[in-house]
PDB file of N, CA and C in Angstrom:
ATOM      1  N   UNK A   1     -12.133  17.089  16.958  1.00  0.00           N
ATOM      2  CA  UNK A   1     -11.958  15.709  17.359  1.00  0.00           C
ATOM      3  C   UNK A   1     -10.532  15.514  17.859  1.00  0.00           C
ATOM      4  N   UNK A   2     -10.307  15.538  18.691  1.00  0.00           N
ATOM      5  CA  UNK A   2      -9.238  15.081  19.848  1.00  0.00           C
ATOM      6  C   UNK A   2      -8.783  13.107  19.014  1.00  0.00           C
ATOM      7  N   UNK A   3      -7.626  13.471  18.668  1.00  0.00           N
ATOM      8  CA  UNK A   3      -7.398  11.756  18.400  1.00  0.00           C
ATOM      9  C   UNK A   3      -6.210  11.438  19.080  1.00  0.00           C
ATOM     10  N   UNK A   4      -6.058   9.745  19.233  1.00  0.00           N
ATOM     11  CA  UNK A   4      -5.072   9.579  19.778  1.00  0.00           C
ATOM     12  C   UNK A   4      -3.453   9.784  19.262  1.00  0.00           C
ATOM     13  N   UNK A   5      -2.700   9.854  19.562  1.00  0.00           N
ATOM     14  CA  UNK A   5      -1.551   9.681  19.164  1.00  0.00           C
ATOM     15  C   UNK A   5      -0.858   8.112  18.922  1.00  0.00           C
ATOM     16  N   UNK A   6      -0.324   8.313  17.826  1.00  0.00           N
ATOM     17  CA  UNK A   6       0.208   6.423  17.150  1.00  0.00           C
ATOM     18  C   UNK A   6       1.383   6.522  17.770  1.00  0.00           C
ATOM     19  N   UNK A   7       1.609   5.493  18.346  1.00  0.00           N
ATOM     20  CA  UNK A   7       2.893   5.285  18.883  1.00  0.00           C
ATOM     21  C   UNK A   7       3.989   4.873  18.227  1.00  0.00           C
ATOM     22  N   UNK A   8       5.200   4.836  18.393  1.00  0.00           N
ATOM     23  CA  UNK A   8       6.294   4.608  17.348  1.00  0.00           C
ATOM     24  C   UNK A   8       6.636   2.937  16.979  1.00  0.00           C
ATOM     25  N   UNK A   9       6.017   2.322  18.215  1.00  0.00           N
ATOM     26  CA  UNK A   9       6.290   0.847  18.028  1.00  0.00           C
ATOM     27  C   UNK A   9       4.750   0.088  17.260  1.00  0.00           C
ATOM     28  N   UNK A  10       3.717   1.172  17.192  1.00  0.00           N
ATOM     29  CA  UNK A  10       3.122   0.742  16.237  1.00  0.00           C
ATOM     30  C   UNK A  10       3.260   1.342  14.740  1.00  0.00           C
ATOM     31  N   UNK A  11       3.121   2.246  14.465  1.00  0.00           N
ATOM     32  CA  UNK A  11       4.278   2.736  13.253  1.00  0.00           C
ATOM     33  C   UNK A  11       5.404   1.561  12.942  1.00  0.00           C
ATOM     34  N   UNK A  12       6.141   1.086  14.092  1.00  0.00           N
ATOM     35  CA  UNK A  12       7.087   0.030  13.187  1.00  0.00           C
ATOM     36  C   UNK A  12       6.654  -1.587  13.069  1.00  0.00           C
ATOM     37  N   UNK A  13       5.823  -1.599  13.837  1.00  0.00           N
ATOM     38  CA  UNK A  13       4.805  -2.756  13.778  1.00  0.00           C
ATOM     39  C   UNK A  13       4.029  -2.702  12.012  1.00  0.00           C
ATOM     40  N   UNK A  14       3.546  -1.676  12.077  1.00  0.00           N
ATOM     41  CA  UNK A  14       3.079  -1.417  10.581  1.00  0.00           C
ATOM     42  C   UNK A  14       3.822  -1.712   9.329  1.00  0.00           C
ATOM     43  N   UNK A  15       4.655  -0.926   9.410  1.00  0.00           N
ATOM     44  CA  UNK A  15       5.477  -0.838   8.531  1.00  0.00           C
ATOM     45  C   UNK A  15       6.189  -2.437   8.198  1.00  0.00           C
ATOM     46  N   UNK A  16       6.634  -3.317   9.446  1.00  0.00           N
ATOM     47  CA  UNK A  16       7.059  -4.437   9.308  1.00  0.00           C
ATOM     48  C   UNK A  16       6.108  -5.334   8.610  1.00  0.00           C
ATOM     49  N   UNK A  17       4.589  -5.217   8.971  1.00  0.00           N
ATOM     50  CA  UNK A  17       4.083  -6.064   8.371  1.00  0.00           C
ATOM     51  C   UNK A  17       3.614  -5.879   7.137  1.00  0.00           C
ATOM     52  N   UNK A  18       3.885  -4.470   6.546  1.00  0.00           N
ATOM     53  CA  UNK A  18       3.584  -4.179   4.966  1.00  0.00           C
ATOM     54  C   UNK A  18       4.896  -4.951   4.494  1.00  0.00           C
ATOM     55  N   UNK A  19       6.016  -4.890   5.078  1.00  0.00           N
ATOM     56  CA  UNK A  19       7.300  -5.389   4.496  1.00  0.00           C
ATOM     57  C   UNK A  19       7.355  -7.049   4.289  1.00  0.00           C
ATOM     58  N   UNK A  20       7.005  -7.587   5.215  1.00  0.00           N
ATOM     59  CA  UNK A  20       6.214  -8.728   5.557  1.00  0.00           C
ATOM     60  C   UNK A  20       5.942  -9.092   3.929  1.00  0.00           C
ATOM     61  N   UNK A  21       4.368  -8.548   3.945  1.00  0.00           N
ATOM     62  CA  UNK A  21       3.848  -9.239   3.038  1.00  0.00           C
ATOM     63  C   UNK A  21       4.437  -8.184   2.239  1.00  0.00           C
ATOM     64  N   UNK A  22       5.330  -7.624   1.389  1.00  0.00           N
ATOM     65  CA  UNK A  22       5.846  -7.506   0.007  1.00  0.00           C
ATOM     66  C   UNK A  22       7.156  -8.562   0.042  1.00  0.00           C
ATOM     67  N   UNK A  23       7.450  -8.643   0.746  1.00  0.00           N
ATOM     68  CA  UNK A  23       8.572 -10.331   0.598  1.00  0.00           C
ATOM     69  C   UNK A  23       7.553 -11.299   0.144  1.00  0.00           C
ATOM     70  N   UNK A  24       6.449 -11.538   0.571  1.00  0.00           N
ATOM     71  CA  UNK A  24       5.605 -12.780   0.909  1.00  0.00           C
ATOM     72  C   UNK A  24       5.136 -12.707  -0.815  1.00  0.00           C
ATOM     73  N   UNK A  25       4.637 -11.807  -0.679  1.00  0.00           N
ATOM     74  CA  UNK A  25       3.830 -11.111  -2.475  1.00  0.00           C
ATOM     75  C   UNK A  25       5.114 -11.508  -3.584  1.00  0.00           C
ATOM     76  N   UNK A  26       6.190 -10.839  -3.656  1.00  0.00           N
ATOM     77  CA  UNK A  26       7.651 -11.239  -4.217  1.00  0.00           C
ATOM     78  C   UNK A  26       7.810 -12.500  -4.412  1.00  0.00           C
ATOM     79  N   UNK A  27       8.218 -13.108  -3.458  1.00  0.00           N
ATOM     80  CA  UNK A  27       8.533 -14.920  -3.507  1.00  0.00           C
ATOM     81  C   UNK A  27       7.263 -16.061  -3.717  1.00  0.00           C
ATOM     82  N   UNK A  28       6.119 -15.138  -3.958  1.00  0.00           N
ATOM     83  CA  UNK A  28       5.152 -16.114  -4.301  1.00  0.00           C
ATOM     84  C   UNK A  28       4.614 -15.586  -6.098  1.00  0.00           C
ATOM     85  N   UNK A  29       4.646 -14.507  -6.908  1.00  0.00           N
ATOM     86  CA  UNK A  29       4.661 -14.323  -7.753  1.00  0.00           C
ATOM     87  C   UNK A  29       5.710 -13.408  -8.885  1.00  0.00           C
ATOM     88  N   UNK A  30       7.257 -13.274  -8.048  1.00  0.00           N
ATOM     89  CA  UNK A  30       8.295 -12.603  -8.653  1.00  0.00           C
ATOM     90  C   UNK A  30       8.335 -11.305  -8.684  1.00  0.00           C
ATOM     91  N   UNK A  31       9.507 -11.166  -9.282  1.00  0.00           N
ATOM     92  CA  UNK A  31       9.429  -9.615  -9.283  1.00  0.00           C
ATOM     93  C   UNK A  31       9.242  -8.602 -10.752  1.00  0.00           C
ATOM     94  N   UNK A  32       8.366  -9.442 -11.380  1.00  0.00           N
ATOM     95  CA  UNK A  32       8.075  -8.871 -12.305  1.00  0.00           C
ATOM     96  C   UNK A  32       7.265  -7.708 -12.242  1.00  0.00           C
ATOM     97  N   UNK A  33       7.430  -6.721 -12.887  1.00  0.00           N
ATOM     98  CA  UNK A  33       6.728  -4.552 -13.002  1.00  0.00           C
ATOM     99  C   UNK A  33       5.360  -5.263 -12.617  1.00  0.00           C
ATOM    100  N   UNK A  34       4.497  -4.091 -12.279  1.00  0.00           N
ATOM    101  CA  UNK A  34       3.285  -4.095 -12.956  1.00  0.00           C
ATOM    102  C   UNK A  34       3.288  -3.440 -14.346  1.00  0.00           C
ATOM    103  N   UNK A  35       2.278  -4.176 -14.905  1.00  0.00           N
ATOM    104  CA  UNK A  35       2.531  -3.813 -16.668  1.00  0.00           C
ATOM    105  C   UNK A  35       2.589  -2.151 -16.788  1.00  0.00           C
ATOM    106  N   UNK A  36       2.021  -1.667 -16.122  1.00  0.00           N
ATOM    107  CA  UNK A  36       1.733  -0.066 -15.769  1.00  0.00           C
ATOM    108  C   UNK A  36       0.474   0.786 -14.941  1.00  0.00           C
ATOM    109  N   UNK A  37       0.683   1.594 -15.129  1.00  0.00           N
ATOM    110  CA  UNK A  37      -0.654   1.998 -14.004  1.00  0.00           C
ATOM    111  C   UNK A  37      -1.950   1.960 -14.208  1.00  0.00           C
ATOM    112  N   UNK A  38      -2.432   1.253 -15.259  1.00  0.00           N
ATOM    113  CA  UNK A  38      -3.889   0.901 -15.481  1.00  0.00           C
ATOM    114  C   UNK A  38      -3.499  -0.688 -14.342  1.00  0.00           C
ATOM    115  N   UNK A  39      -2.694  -1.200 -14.604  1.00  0.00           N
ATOM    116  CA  UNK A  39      -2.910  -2.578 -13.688  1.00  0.00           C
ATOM    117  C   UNK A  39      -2.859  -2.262 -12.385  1.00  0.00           C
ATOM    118  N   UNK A  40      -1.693  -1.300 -11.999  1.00  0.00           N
ATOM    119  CA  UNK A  40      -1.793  -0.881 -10.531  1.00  0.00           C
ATOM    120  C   UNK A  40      -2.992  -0.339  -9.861  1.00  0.00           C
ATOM    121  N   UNK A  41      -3.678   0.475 -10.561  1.00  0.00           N
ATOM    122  CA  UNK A  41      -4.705   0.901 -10.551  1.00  0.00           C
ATOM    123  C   UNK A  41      -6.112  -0.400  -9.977  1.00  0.00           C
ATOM    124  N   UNK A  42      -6.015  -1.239 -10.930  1.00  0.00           N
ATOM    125  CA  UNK A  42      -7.001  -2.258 -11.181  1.00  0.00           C
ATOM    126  C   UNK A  42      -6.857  -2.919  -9.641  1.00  0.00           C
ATOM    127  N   UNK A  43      -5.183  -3.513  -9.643  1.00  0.00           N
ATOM    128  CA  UNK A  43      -4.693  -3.843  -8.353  1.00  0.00           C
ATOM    129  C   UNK A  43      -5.494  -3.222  -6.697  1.00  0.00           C
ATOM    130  N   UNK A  44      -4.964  -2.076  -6.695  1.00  0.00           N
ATOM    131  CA  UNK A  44      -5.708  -1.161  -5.760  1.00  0.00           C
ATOM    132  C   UNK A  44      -7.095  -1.327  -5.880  1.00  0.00           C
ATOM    133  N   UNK A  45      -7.751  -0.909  -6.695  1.00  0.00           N
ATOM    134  CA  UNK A  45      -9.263  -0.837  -6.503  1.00  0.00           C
ATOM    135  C   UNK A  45      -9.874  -2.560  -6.363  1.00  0.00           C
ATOM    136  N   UNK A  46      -9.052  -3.090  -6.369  1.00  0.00           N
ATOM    137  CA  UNK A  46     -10.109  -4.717  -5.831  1.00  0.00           C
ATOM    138  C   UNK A  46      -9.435  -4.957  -4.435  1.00  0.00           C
ATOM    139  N   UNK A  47      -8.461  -4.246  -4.409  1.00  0.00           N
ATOM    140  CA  UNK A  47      -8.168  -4.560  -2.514  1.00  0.00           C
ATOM    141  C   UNK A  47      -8.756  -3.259  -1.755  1.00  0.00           C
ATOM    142  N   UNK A  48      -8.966  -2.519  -2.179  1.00  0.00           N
ATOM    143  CA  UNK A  48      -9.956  -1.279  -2.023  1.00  0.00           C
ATOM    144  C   UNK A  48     -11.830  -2.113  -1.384  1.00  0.00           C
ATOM    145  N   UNK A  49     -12.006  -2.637  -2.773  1.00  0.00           N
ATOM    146  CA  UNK A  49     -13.537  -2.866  -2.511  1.00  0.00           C
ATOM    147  C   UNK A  49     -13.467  -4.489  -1.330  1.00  0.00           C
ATOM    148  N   UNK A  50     -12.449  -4.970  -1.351  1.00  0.00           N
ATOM    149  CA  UNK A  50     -11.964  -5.977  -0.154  1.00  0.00           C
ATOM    150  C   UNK A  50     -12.003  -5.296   0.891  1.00  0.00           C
ATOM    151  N   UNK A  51     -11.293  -4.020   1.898  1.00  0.00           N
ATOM    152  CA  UNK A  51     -11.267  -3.187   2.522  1.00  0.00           C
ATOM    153  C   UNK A  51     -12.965  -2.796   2.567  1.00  0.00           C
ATOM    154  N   UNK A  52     -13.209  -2.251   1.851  1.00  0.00           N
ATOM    155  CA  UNK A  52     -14.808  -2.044   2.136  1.00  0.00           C
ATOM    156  C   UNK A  52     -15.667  -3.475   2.643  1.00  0.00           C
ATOM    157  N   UNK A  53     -15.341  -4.121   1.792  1.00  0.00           N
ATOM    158  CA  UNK A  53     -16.429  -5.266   2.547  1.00  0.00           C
ATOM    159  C   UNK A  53     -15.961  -5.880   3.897  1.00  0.00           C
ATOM    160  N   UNK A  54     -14.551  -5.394   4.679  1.00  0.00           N
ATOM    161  CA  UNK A  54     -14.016  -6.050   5.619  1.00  0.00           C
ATOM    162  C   UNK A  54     -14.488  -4.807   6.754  1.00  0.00           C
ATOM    163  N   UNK A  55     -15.260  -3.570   5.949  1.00  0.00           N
ATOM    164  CA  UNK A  55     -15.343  -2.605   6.942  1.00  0.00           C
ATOM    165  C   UNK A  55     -16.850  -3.110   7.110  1.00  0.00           C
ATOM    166  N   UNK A  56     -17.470  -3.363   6.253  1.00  0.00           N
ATOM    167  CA  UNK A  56     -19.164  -4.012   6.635  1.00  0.00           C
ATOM    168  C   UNK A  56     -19.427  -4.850   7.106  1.00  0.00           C
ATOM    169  N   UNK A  57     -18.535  -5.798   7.044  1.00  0.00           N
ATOM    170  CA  UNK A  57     -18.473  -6.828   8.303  1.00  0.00           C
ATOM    171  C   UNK A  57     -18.047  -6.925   9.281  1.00  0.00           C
ATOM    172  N   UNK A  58     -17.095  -5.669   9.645  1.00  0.00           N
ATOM    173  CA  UNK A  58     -17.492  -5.204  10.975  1.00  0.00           C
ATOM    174  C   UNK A  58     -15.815  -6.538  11.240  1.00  0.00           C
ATOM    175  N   UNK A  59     -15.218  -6.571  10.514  1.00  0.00           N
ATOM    176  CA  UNK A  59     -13.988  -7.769  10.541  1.00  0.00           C
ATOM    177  C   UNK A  59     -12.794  -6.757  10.889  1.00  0.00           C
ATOM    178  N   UNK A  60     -12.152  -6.755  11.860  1.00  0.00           N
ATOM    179  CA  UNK A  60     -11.219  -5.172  12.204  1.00  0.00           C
ATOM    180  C   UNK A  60      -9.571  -6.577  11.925  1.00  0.00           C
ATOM    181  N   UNK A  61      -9.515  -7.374  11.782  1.00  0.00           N
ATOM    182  CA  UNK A  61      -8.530  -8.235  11.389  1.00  0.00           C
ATOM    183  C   UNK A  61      -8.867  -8.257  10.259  1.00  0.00           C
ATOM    184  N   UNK A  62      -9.875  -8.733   9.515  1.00  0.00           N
ATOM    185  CA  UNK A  62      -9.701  -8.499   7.710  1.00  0.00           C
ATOM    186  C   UNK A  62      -9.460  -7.158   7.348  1.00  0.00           C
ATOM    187  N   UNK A  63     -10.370  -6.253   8.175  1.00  0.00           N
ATOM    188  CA  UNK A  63      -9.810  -4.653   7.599  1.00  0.00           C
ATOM    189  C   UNK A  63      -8.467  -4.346   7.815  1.00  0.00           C
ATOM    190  N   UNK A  64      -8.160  -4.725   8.507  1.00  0.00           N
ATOM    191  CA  UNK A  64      -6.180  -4.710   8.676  1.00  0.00           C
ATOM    192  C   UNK A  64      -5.243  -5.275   7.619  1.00  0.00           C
ATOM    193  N   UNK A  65      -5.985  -6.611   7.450  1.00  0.00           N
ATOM    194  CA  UNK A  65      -5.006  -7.254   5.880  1.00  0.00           C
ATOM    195  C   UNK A  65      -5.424  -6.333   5.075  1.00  0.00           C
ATOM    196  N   UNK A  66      -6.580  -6.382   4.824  1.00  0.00           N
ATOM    197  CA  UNK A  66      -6.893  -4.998   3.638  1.00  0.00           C
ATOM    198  C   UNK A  66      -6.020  -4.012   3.199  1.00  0.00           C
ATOM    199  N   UNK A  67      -5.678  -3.485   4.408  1.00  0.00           N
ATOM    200  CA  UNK A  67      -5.243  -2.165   4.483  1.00  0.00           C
ATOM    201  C   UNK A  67      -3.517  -2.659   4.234  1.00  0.00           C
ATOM    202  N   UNK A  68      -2.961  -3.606   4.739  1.00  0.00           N
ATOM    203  CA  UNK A  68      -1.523  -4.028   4.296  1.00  0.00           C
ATOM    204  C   UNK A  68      -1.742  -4.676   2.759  1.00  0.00           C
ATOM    205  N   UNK A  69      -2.500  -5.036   2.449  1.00  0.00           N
ATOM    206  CA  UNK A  69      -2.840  -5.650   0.843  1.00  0.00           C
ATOM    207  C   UNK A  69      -2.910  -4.209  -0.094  1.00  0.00           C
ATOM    208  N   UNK A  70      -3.153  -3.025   0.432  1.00  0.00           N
ATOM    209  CA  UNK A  70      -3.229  -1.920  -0.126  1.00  0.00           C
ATOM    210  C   UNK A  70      -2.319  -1.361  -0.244  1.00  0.00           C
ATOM    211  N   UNK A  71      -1.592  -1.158   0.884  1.00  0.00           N
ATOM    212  CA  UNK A  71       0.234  -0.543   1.119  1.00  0.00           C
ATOM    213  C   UNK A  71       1.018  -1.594  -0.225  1.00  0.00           C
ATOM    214  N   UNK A  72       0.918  -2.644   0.250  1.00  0.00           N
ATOM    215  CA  UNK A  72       1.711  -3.498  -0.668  1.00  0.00           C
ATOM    216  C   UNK A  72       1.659  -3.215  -2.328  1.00  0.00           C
ATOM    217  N   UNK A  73       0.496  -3.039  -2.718  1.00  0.00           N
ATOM    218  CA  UNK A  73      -0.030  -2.785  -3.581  1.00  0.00           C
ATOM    219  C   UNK A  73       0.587  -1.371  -4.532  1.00  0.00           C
ATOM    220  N   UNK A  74       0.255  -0.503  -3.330  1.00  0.00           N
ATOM    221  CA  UNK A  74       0.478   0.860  -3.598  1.00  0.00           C
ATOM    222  C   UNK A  74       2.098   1.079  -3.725  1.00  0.00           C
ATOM    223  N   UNK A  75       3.049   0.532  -3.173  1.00  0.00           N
ATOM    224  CA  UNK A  75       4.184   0.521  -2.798  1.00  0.00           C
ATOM    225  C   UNK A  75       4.993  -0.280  -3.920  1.00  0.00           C
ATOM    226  N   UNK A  76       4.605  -1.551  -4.502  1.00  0.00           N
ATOM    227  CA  UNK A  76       5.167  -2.471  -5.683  1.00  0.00           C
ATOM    228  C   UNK A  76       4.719  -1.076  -6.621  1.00  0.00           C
ATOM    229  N   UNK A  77       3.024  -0.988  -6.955  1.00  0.00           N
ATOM    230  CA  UNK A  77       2.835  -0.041  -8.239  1.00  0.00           C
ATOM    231  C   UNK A  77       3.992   1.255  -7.870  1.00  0.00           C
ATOM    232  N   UNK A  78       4.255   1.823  -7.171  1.00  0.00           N
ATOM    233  CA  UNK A  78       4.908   2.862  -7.124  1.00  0.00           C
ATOM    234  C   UNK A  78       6.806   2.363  -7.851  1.00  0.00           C
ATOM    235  N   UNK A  79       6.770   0.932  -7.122  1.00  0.00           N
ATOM    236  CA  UNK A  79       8.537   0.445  -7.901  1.00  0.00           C
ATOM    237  C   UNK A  79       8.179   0.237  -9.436  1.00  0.00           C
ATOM    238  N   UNK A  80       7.548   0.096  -9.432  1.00  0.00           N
ATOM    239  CA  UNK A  80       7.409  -0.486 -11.046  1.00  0.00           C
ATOM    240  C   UNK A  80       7.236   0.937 -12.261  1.00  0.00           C
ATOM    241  N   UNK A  81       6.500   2.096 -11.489  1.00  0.00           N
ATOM    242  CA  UNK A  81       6.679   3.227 -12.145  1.00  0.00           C
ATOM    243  C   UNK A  81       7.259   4.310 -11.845  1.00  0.00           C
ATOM    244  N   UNK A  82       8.423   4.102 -11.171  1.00  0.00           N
ATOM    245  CA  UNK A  82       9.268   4.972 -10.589  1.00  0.00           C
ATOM    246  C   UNK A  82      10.111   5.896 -12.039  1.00  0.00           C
ATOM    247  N   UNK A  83       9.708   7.193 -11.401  1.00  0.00           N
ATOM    248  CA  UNK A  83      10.790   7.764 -13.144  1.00  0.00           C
ATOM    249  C   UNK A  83      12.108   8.172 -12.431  1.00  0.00           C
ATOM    250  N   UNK A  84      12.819   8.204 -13.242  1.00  0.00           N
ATOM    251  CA  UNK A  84      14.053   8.805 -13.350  1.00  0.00           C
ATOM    252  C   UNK A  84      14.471   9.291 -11.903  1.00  0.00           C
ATOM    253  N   UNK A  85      13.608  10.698 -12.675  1.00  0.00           N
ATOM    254  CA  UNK A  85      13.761  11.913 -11.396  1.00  0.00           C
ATOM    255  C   UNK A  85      12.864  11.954  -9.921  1.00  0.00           C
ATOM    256  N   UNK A  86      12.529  11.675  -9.017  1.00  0.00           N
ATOM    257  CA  UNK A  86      11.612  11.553  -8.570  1.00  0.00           C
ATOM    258  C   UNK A  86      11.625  13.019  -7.291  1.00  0.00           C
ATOM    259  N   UNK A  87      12.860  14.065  -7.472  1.00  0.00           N
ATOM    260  CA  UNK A  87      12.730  14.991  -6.473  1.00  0.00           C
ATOM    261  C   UNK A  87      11.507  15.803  -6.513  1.00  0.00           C
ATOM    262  N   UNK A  88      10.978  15.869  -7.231  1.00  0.00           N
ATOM    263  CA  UNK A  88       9.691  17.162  -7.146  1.00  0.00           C
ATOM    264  C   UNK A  88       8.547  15.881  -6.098  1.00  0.00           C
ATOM    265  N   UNK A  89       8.524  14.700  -6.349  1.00  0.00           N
ATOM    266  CA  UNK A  89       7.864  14.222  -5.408  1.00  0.00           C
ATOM    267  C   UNK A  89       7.868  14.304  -3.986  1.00  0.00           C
ATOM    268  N   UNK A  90       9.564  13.461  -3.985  1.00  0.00           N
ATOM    269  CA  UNK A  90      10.175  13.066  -1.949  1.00  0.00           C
ATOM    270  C   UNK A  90      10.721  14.747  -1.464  1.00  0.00           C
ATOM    271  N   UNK A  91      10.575  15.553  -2.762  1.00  0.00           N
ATOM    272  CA  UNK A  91      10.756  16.757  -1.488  1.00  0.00           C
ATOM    273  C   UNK A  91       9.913  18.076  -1.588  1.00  0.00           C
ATOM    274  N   UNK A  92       8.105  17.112  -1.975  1.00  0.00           N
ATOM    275  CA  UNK A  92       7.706  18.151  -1.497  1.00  0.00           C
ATOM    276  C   UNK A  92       6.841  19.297  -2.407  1.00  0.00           C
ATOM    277  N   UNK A  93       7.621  19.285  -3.599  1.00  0.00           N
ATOM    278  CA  UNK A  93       7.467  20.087  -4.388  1.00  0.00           C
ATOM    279  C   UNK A  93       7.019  19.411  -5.791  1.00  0.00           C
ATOM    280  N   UNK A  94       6.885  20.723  -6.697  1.00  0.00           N
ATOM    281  CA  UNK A  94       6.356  20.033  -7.423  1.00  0.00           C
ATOM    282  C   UNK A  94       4.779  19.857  -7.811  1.00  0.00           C
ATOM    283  N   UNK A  95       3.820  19.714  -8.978  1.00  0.00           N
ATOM    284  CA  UNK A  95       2.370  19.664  -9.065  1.00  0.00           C
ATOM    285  C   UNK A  95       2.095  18.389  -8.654  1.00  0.00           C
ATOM    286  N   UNK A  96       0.895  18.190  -8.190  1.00  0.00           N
ATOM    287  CA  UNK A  96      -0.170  17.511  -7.907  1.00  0.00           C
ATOM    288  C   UNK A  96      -0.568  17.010  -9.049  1.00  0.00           C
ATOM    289  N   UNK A  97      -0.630  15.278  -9.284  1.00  0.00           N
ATOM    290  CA  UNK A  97      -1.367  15.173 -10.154  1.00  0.00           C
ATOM    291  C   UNK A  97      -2.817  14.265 -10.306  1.00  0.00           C
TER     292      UNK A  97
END
């Protein structure tokens, strides 16, 4: 399958509007952790099954919030359980878990 190539101004188009809404997410319910990764978890999987129902309806603008409701998601749970050390992750190495 031959796919297209993403262009860089959509890449930063993206990225702006995940940033977007984690300001938006922030100033409308704080910046309090998620309690831990059973909530992040919980988090994800109901914007997950949102994403699915925005793919059955055939909604390519709801599947888009979806998909930034997921980044956001994925991106807060990741600040909130950030350890210490995080090099075996950002470089690469390191187990799979």
């Amino acid at each position: 399958m031959i796919r297209d190539k993403i262009r860089e101004e959509e890449l930063d188009r993206a990225t702006a509007d995940v940033a977007k809404w984690i300001a938006k997410r922030l100033q409308e319910k704080g910046w309090g952790a998620f309690a831990g990764p059973h909530e992040t978890y919980g988090i994800v999987a109901e914007e997950f099954k949102e994403l699915l129902d925005a793919l059955q309806a055939n909604n390519p603008l709801a599947f888009r919030k979806e998909l930034i409701d997921i980044a956001v998601a994925c991106i807060l749970g990741m600040a909130s359980e950030l350890p210490e050390d995080t090099s075996a992750i950002t470089d690469g190495g390191g187990e799979k878990s």
